[in-house]
C-alpha atoms as a PDB file:
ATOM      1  CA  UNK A   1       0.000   0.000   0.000  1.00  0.00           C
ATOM      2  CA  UNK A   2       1.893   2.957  -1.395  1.00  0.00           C
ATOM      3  CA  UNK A   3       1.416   6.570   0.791  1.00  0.00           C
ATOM      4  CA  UNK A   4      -1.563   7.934  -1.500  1.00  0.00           C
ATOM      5  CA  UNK A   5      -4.040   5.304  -0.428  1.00  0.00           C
ATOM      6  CA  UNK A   6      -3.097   5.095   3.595  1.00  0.00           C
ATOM      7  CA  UNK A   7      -3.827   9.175   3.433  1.00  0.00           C
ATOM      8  CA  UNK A   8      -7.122   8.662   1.536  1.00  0.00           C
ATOM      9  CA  UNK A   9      -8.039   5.966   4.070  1.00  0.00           C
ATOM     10  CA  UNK A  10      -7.129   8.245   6.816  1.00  0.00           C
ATOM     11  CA  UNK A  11      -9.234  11.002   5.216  1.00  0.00           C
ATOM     12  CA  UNK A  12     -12.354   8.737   4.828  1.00  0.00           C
ATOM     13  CA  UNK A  13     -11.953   7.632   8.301  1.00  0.00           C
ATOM     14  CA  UNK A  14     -11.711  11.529   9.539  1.00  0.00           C
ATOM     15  CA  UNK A  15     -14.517  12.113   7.489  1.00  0.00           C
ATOM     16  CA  UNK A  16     -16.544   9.093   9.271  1.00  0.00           C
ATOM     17  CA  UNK A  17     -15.990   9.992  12.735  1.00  0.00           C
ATOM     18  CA  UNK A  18     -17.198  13.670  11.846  1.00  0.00           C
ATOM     19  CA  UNK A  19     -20.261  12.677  10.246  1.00  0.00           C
ATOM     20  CA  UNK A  20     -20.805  10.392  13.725  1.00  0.00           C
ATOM     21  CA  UNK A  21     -19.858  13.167  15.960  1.00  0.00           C
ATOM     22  CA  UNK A  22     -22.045  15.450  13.946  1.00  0.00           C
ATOM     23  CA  UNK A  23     -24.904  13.122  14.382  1.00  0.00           C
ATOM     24  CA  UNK A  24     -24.588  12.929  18.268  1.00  0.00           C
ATOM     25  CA  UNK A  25     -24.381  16.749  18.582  1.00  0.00           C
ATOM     26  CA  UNK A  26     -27.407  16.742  16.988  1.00  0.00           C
ATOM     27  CA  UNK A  27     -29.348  14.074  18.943  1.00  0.00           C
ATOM     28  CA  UNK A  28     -27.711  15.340  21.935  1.00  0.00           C
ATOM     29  CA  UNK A  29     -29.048  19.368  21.340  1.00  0.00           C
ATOM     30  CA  UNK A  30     -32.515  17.668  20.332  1.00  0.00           C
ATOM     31  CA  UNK A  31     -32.704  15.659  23.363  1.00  0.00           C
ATOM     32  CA  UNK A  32     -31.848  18.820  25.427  1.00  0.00           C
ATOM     33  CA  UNK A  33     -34.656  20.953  23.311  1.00  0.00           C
ATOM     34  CA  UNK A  34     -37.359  18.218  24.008  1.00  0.00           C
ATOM     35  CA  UNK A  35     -36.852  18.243  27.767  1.00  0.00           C
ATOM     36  CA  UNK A  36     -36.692  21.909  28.037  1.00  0.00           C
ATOM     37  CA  UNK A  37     -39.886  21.917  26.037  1.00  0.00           C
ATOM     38  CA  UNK A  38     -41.130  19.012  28.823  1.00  0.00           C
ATOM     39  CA  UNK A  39     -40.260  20.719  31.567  1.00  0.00           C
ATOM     40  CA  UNK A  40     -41.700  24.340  30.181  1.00  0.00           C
ATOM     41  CA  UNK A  41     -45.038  22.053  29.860  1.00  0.00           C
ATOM     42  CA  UNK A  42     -45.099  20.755  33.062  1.00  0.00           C
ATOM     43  CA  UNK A  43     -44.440  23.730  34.924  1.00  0.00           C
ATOM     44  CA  UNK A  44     -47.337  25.117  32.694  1.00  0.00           C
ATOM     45  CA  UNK A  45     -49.578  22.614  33.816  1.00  0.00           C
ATOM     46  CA  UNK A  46     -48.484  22.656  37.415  1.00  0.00           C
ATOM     47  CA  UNK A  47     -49.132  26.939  36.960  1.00  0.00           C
ATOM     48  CA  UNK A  48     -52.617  25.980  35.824  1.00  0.00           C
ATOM     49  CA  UNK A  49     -52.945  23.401  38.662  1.00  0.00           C
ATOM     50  CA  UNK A  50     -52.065  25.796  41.389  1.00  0.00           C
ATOM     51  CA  UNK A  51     -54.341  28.583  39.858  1.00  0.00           C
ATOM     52  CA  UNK A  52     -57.519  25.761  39.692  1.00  0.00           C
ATOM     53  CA  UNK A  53     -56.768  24.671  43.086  1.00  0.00           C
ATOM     54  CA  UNK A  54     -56.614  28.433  45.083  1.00  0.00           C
ATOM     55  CA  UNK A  55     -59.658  29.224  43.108  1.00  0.00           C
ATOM     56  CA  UNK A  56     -61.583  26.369  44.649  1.00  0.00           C
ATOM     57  CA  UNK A  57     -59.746  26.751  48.059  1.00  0.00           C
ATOM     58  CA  UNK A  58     -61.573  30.928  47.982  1.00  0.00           C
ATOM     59  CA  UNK A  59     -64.683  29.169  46.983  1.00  0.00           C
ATOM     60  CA  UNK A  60     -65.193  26.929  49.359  1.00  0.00           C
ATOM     61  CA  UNK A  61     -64.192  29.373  51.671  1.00  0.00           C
ATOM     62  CA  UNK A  62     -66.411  31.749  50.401  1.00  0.00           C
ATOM     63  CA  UNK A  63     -68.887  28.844  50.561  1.00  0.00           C
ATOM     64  CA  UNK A  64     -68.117  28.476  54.384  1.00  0.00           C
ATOM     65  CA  UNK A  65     -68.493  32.133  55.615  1.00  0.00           C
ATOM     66  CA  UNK A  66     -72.185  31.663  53.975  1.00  0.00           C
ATOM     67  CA  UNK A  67     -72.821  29.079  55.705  1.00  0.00           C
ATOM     68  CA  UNK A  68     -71.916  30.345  59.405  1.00  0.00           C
ATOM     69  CA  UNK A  69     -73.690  33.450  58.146  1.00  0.00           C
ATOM     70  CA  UNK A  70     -76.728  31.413  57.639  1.00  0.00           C
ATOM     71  CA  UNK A  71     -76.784  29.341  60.848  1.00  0.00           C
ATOM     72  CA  UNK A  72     -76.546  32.710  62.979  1.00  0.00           C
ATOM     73  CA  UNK A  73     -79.397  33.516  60.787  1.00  0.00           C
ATOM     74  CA  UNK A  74     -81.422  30.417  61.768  1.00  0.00           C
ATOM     75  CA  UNK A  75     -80.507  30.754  65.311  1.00  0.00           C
ATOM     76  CA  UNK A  76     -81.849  34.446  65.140  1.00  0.00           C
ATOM     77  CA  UNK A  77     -85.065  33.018  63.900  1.00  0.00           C
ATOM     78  CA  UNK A  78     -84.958  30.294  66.703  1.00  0.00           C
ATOM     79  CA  UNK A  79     -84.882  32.968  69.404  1.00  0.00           C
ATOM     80  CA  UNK A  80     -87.744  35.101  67.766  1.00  0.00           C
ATOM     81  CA  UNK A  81     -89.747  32.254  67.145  1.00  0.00           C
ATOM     82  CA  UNK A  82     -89.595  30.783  70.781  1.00  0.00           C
ATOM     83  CA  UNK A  83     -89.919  34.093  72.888  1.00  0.00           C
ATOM     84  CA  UNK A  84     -92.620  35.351  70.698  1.00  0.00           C
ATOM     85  CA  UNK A  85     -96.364  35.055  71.768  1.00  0.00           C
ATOM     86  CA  UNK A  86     -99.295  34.803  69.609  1.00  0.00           C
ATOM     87  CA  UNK A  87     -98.357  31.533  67.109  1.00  0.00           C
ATOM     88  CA  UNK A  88     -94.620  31.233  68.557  1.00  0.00           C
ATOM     89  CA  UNK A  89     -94.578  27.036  69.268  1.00  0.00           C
ATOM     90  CA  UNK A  90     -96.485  26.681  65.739  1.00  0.00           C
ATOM     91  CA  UNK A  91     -93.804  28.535  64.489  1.00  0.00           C
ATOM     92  CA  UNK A  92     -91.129  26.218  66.057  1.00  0.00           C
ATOM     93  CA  UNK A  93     -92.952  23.724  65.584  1.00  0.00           C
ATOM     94  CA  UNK A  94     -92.658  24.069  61.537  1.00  0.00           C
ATOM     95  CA  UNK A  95     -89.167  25.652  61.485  1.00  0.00           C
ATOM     96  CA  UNK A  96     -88.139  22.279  62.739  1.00  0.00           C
ATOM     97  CA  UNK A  97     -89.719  20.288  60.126  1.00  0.00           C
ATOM     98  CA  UNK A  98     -88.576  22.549  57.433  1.00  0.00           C
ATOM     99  CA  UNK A  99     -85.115  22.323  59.031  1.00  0.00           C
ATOM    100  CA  UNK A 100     -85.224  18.210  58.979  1.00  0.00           C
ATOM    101  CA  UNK A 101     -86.333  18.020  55.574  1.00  0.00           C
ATOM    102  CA  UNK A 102     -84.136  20.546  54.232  1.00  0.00           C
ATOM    103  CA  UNK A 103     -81.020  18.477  56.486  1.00  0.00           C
ATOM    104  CA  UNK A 104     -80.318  21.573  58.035  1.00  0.00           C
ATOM    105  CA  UNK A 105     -80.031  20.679  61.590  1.00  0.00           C
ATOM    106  CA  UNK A 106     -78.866  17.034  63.048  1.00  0.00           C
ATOM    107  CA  UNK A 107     -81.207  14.543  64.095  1.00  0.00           C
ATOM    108  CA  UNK A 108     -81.746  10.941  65.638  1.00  0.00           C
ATOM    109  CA  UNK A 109     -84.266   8.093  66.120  1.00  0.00           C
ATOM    110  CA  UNK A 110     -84.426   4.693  65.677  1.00  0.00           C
ATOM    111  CA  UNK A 111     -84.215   3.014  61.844  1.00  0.00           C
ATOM    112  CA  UNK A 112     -81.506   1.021  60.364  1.00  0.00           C
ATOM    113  CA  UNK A 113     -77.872   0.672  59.001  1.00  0.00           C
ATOM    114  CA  UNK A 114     -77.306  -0.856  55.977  1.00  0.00           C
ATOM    115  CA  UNK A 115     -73.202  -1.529  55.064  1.00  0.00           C
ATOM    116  CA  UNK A 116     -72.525  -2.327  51.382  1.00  0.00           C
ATOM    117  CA  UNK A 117     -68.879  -4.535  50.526  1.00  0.00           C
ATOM    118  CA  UNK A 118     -67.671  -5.211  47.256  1.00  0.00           C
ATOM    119  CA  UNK A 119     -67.842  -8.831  46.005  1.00  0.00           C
ATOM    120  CA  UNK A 120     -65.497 -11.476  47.317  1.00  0.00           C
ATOM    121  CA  UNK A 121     -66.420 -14.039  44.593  1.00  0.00           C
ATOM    122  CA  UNK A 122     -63.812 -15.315  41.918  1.00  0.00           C
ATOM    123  CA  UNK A 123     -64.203 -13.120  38.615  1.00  0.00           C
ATOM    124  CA  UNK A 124     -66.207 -15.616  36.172  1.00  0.00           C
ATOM    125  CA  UNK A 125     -67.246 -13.104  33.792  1.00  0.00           C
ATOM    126  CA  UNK A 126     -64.311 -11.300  32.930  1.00  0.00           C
ATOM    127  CA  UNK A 127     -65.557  -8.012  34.125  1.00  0.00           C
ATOM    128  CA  UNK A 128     -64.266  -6.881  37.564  1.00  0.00           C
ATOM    129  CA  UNK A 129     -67.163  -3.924  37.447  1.00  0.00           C
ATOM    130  CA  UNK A 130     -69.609  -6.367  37.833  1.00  0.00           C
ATOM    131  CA  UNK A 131     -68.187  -7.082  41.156  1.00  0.00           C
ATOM    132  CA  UNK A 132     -68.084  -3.811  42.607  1.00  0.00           C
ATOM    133  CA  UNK A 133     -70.490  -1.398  44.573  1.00  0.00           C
ATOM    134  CA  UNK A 134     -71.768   1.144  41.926  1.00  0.00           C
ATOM    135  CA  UNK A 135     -73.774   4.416  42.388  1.00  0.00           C
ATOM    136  CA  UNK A 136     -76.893   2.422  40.560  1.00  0.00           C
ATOM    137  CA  UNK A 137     -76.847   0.075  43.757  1.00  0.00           C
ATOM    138  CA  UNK A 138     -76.729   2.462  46.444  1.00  0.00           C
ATOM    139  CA  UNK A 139     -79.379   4.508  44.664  1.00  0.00           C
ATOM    140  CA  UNK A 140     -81.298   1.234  44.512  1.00  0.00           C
ATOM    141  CA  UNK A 141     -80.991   0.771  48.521  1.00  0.00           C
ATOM    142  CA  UNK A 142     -81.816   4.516  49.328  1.00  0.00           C
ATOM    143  CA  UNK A 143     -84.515   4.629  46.683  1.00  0.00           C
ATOM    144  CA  UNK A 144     -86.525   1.332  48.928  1.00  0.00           C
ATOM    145  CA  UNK A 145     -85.583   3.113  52.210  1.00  0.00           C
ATOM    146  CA  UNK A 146     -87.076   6.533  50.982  1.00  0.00           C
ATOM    147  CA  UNK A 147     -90.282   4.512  49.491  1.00  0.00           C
ATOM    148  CA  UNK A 148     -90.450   2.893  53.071  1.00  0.00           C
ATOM    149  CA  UNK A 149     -90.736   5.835  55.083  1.00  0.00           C
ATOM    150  CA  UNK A 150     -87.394   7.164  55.862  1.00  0.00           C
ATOM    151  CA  UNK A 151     -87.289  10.734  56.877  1.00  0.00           C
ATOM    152  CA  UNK A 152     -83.490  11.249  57.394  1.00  0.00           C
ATOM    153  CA  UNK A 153     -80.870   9.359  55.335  1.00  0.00           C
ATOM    154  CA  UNK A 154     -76.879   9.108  55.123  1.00  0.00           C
ATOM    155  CA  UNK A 155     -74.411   7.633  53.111  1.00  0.00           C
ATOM    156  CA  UNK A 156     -70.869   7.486  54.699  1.00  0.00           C
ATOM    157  CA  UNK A 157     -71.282  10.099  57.217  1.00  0.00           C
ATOM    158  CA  UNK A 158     -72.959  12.521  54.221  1.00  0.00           C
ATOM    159  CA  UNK A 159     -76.713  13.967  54.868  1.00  0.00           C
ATOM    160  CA  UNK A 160     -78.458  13.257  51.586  1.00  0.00           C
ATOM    161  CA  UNK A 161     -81.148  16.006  50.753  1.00  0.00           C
ATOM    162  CA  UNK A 162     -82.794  16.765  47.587  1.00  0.00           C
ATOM    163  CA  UNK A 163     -79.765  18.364  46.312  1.00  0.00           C
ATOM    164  CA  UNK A 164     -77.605  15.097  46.964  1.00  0.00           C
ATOM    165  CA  UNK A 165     -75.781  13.331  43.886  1.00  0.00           C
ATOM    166  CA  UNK A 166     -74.408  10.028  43.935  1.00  0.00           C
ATOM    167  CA  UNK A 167     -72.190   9.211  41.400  1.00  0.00           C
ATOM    168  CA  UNK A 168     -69.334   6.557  40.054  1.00  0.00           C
ATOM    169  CA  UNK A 169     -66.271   8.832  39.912  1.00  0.00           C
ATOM    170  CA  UNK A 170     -63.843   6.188  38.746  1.00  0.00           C
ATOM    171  CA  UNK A 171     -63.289   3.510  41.479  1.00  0.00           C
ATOM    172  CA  UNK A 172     -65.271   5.493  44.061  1.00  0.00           C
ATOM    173  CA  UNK A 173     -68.333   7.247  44.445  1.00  0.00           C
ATOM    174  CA  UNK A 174     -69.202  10.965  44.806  1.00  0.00           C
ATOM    175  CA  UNK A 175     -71.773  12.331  47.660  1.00  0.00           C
ATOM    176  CA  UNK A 176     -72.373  15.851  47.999  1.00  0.00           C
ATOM    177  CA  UNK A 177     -69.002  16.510  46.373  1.00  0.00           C
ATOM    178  CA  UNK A 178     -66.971  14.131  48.520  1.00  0.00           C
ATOM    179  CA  UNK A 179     -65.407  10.871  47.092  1.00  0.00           C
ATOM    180  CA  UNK A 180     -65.907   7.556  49.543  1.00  0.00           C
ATOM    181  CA  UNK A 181     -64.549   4.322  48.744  1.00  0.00           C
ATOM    182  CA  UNK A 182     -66.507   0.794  49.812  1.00  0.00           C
ATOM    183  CA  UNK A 183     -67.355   0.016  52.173  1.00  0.00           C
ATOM    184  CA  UNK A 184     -70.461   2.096  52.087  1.00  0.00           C
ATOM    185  CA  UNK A 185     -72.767   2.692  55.042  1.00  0.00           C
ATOM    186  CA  UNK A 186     -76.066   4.052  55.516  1.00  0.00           C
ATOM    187  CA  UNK A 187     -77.808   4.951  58.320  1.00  0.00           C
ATOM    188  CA  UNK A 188     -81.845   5.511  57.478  1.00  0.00           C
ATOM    189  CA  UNK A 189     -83.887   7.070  60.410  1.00  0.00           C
ATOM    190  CA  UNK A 190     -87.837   5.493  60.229  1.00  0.00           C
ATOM    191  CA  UNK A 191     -89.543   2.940  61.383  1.00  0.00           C
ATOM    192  CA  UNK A 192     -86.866  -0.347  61.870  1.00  0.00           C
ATOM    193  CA  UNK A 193     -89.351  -3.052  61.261  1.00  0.00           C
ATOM    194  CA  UNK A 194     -90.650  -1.299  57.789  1.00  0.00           C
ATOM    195  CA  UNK A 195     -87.323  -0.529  56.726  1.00  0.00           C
ATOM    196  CA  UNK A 196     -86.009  -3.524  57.397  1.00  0.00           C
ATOM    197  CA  UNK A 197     -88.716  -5.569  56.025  1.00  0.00           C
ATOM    198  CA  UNK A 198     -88.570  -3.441  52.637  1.00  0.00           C
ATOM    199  CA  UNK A 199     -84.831  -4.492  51.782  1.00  0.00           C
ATOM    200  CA  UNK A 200     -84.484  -7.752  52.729  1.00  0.00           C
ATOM    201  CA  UNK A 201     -88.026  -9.395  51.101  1.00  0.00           C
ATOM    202  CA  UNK A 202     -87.487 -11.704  48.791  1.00  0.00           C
ATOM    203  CA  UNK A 203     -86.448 -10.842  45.646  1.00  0.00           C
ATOM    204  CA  UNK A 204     -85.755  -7.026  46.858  1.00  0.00           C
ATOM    205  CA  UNK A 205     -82.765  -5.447  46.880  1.00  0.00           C
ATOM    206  CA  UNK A 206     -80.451  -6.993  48.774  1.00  0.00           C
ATOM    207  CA  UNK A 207     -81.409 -10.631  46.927  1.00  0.00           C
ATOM    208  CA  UNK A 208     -80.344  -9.090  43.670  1.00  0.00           C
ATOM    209  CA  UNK A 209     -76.653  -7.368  44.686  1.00  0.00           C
ATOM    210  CA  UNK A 210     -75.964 -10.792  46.466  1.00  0.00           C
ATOM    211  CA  UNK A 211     -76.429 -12.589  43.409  1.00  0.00           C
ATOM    212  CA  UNK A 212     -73.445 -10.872  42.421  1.00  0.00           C
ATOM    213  CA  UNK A 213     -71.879 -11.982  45.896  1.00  0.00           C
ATOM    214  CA  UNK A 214     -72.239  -8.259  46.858  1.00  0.00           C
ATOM    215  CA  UNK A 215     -72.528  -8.028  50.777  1.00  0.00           C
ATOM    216  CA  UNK A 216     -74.988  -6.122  52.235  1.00  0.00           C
ATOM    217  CA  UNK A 217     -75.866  -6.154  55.876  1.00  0.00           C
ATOM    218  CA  UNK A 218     -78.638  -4.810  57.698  1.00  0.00           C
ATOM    219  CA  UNK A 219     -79.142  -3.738  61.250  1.00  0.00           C
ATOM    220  CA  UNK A 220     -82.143  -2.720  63.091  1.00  0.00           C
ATOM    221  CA  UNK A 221     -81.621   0.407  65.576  1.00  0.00           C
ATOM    222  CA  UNK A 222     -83.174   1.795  68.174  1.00  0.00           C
ATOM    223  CA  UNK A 223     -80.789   5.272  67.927  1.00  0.00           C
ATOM    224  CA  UNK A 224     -78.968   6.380  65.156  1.00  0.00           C
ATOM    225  CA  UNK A 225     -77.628   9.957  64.400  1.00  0.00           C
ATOM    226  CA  UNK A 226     -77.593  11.527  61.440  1.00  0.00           C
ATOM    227  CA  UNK A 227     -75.607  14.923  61.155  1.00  0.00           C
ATOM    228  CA  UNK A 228     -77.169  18.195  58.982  1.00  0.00           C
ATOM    229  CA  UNK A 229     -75.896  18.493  55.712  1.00  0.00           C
ATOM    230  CA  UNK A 230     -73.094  21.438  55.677  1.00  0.00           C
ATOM    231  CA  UNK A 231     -72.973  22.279  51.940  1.00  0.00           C
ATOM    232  CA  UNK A 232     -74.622  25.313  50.765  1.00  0.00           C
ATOM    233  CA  UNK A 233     -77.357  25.495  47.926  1.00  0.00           C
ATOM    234  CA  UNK A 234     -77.833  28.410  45.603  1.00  0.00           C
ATOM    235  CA  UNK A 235     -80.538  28.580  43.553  1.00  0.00           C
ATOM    236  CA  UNK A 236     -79.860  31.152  40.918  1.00  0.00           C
ATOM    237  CA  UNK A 237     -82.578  30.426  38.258  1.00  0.00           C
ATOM    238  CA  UNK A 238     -85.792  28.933  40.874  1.00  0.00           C
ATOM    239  CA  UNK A 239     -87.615  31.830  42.744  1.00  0.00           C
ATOM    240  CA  UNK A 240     -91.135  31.547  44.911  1.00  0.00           C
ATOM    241  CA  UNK A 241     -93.854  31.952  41.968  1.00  0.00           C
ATOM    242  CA  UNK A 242     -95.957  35.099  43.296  1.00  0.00           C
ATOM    243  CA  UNK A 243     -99.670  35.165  43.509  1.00  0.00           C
ATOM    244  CA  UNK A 244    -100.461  36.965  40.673  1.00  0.00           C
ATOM    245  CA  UNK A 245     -97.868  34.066  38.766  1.00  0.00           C
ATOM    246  CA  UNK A 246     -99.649  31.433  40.168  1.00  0.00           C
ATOM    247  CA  UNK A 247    -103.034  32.505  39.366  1.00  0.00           C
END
């Protein structure tokens, strides 16, 4: 091999390990470009995440102060209502029930508990929803305890009122904003004997979530507590219809 071809050879293998250095340069500076872009989107999204969660932190707060502002007001109305004269104890008297059915105050009596677990039983359909508590079978329960008299109902500590959702939110459930996980458990003030008798009859609730080996036990009381539900309610589009409206 004469001098000519060991300097093109050397040339060509200059040449080589430039093009390959080249080449890394690039993939390094790329790689660098993509993670700054990364990290410029996930301190974007953490911004946005910070500004989402003070906003809900005022609003509950906000939420909160009206709600101490409207328990002074009820107590206000308590003290008018019991040292008036003429009509005071009717008064009371109906402030109280519109309190308990609005779950604005806490109450107790006798009724029943009701505890829901999710299914124990070896996965034969391939589905491991159909094993699990979902918001269709607590609505089922509370639905057969309302239809059976109950006047005051809870679900995990919640007070449900007319403004109450239940809801699948993934693997738990939503109540009155609040996510629980199973196991679930009700307490239902009423009479014990007709609430009792309306879940467990045959073919009632209870028989159809234990086909799916869904345990649901229920207790008889003679006091349960239920506490007053502490959310607020706004109602910015219903309003009392007048008489002149209603006429």
């Amino acid at each position: 091999m004469n001098g000519k071809q060991k300097r093109t050879r050397g040339e060509l293998a200059v040449v080589v390990v430039c093009i390959i250095v080249g080449y890394l340069l690039t993939a390094q500076l790329r790689s660098v470009q993509l993670t700054n872009t990364a990290d410029a989107a996930s301190a974007s999204r953490l911004e946005t995440l910070q500004e989402l969660y003070n906003e809900q932190t005022e609003q509950n707060r906000v939420l909160e102060d009206q709600v101490k502002q409207l328990q002074g007001e009820l107590a206000l109305y308590r003290e008018q209502a019991a040292s008036g004269e003429a009509g005071s104890e009717a008064l009371r008297k109906e402030l109280e029930q519109l309190e308990i059915t609005a779950g604005r105050t806490d109450v107790e009596g006798p009724g029943v508990t009701v505890i829901l677990e999710d299914s124990t039983q070896e996965n034969v359909t391939g589905n491991e929803a159909d094993y699990l508590i979902h918001d269709s079978d607590l609505l089922s329960v509370i639905n057969e305890l309302r239809s059976a008299g109950a006047e005051a109902i809870s679900l995990n500590g919640e007070r449900l009122t007319a403004n109450s959702e239940i809801r699948c939110t993934g693997a738990v459930v939503t109540v009155n904003g609040r996510r629980y996980a199973a196991p679930y458990v009700i307490f239902a003030i009423g009479n014990p004997d007709t609430l009792y008798s309306a879940l467990t009859m045959r073919n009632g609730v209870v028989d159809v979530l234990s086909q799916w080996g869904i345990t649901v036990k229920v207790t008889p009381s003679d006091l349960l507590l239920i506490p007053k539900y502490n959310g607020t309610v706004d109602y910015q589009y219903a309003r009392t219809v007048t008489g002149e409206e209603g006429e």
